[in-house]
C-alpha atoms as a PDB file:
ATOM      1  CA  UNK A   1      -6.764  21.907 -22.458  1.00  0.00           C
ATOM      2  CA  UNK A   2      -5.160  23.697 -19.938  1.00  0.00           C
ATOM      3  CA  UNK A   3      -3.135  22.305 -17.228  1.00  0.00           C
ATOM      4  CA  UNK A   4      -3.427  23.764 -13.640  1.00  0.00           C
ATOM      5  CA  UNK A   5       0.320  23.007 -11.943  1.00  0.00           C
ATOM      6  CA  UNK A   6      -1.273  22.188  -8.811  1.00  0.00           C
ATOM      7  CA  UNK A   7      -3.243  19.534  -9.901  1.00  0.00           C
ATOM      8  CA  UNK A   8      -0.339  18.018 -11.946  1.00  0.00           C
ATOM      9  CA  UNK A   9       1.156  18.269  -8.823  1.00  0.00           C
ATOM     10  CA  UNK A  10      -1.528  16.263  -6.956  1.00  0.00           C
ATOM     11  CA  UNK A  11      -1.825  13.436 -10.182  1.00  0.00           C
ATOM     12  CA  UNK A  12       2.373  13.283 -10.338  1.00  0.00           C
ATOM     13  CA  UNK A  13       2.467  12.517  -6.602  1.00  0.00           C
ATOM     14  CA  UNK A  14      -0.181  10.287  -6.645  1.00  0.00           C
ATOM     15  CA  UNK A  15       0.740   7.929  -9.404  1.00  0.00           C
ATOM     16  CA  UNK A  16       4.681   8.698  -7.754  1.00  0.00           C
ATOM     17  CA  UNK A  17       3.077   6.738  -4.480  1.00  0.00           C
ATOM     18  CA  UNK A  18       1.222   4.284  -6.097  1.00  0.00           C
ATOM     19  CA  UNK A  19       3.960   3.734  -8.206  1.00  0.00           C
ATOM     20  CA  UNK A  20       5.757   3.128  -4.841  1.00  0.00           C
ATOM     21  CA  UNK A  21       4.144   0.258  -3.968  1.00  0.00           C
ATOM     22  CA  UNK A  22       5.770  -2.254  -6.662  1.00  0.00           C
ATOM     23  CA  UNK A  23       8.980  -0.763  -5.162  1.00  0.00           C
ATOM     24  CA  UNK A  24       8.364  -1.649  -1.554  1.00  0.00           C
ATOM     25  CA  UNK A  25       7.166  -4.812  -2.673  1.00  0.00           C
ATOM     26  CA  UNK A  26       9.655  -5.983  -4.826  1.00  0.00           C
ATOM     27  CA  UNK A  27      12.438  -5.149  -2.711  1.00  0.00           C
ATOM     28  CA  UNK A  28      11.372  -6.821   0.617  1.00  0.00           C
ATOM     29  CA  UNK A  29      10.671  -9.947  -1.813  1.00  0.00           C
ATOM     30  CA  UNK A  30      13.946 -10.051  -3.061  1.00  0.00           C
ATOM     31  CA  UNK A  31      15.518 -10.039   0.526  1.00  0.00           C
ATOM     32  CA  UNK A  32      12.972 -12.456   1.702  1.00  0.00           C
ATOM     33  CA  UNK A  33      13.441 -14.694  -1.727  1.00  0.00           C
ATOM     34  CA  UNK A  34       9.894 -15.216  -1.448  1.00  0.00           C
ATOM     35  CA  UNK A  35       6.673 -13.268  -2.411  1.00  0.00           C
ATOM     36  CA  UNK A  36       6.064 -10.589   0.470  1.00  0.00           C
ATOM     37  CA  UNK A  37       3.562  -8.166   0.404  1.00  0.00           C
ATOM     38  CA  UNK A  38       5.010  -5.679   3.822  1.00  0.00           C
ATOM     39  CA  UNK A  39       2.575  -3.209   5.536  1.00  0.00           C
ATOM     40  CA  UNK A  40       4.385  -0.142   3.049  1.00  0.00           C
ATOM     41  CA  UNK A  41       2.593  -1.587   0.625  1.00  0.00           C
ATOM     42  CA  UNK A  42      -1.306  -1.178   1.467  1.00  0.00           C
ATOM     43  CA  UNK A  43      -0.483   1.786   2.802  1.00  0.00           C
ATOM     44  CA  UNK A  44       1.171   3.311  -0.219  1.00  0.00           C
ATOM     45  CA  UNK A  45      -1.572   2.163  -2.262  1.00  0.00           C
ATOM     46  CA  UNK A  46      -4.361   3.669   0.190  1.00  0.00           C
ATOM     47  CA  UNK A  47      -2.015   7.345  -0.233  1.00  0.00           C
ATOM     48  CA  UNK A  48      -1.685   6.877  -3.982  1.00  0.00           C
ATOM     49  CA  UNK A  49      -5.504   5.596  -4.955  1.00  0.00           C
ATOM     50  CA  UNK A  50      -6.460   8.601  -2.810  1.00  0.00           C
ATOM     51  CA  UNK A  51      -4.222  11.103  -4.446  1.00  0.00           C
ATOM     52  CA  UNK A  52      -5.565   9.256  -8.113  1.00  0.00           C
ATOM     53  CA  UNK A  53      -9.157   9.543  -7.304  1.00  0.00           C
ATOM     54  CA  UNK A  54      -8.867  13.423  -5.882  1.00  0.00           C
ATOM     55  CA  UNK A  55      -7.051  13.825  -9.463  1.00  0.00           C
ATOM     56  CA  UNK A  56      -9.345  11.610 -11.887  1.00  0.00           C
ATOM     57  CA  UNK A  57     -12.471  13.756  -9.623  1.00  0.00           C
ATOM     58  CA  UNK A  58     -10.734  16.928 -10.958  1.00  0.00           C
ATOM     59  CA  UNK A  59     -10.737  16.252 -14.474  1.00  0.00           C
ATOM     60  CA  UNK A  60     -14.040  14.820 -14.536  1.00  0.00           C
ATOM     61  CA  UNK A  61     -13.057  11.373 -15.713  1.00  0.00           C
ATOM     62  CA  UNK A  62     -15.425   8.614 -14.363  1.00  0.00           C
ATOM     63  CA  UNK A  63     -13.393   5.415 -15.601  1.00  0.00           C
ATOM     64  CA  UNK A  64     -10.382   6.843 -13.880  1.00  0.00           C
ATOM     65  CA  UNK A  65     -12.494   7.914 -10.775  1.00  0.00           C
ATOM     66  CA  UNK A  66     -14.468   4.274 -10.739  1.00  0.00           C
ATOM     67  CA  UNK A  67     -11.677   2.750 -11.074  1.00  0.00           C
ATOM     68  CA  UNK A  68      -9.021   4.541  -8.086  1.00  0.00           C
ATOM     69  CA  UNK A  69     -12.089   4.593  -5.682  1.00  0.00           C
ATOM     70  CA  UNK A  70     -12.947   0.884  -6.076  1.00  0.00           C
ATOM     71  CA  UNK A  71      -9.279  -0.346  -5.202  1.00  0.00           C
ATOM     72  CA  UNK A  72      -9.637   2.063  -1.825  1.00  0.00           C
ATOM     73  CA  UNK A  73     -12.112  -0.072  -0.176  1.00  0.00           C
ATOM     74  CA  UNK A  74      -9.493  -2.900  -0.610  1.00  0.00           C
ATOM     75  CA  UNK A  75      -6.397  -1.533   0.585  1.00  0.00           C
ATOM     76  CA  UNK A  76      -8.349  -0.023   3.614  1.00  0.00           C
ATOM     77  CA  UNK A  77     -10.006  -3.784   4.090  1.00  0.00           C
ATOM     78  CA  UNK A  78      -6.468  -5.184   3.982  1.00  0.00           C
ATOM     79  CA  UNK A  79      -4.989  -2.621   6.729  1.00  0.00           C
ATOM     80  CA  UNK A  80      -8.105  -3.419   8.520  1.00  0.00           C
ATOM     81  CA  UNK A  81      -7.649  -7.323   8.670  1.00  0.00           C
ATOM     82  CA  UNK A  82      -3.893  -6.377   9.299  1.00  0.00           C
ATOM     83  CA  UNK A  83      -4.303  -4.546  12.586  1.00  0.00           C
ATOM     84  CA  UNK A  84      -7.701  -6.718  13.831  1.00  0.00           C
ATOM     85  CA  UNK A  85      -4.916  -9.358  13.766  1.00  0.00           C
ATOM     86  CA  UNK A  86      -3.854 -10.686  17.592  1.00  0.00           C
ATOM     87  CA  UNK A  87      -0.244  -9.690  18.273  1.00  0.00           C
ATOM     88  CA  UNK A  88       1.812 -12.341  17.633  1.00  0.00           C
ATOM     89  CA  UNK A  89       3.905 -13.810  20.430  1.00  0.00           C
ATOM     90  CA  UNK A  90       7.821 -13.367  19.460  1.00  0.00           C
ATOM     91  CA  UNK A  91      10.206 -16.130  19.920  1.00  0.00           C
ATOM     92  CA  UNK A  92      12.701 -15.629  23.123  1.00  0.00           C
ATOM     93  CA  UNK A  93      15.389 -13.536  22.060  1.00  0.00           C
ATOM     94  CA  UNK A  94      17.993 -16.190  23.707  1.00  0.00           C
ATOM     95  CA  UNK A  95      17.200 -18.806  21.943  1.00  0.00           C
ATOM     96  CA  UNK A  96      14.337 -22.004  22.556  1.00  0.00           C
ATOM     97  CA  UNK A  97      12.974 -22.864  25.954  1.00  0.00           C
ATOM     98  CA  UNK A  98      14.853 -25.083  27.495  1.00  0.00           C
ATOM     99  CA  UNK A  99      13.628 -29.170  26.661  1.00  0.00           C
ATOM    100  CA  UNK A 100      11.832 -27.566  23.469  1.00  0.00           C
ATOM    101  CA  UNK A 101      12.508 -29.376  19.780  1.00  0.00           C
ATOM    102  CA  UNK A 102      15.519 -28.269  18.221  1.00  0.00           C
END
């Protein structure tokens, strides 16, 4: 078979951003020293699954393409319950109100 270099292009980026993901992940856990998953992370997975499933469409491979498009509608539910989410108020950048709990 034959391999176009733009569309190794498109599949080396893709899994290169998905890939990214464990990356982003792992690092803000290891500064937090606690599981974190941060923001990067859904939306490095959206940019990667999409880039996968364009690819797996191209070469015609439906357990690749069932598989990259399924995990789509959950990153894109996860961004969407991220930023449906109220603001949250910030503690005072001087320190606790006055007569608060220590």
């Amino acid at each position: 078979m034959e391999h176009d270099p733009m569309w190794l292009v498109i599949g080396f980026a893709g899994q290169a951003l998905f890939s990214m993901r464990f990356i982003v992940q792992w690092l803000k856990s290891e500064r937090e020293k606690k599981s974190i998953v941060p923001l990067a992370f859904w939306w490095f997975s959206l940019a990667g699954g999409a880039a996968l499933t364009v690819y797996a469409i191209h070469r015609a491979d439906p357990v690749f393409i069932v598989g990259q498009s399924l995990g789509l509608f959950i990153y894109l539910r996860n961004l969407w319950l991220i930023y449906k989410e109220p603001p949250q108020s910030e503690p005072p950048v001087d320190g606790p109100r006055p007569g608060a709990p220590a």
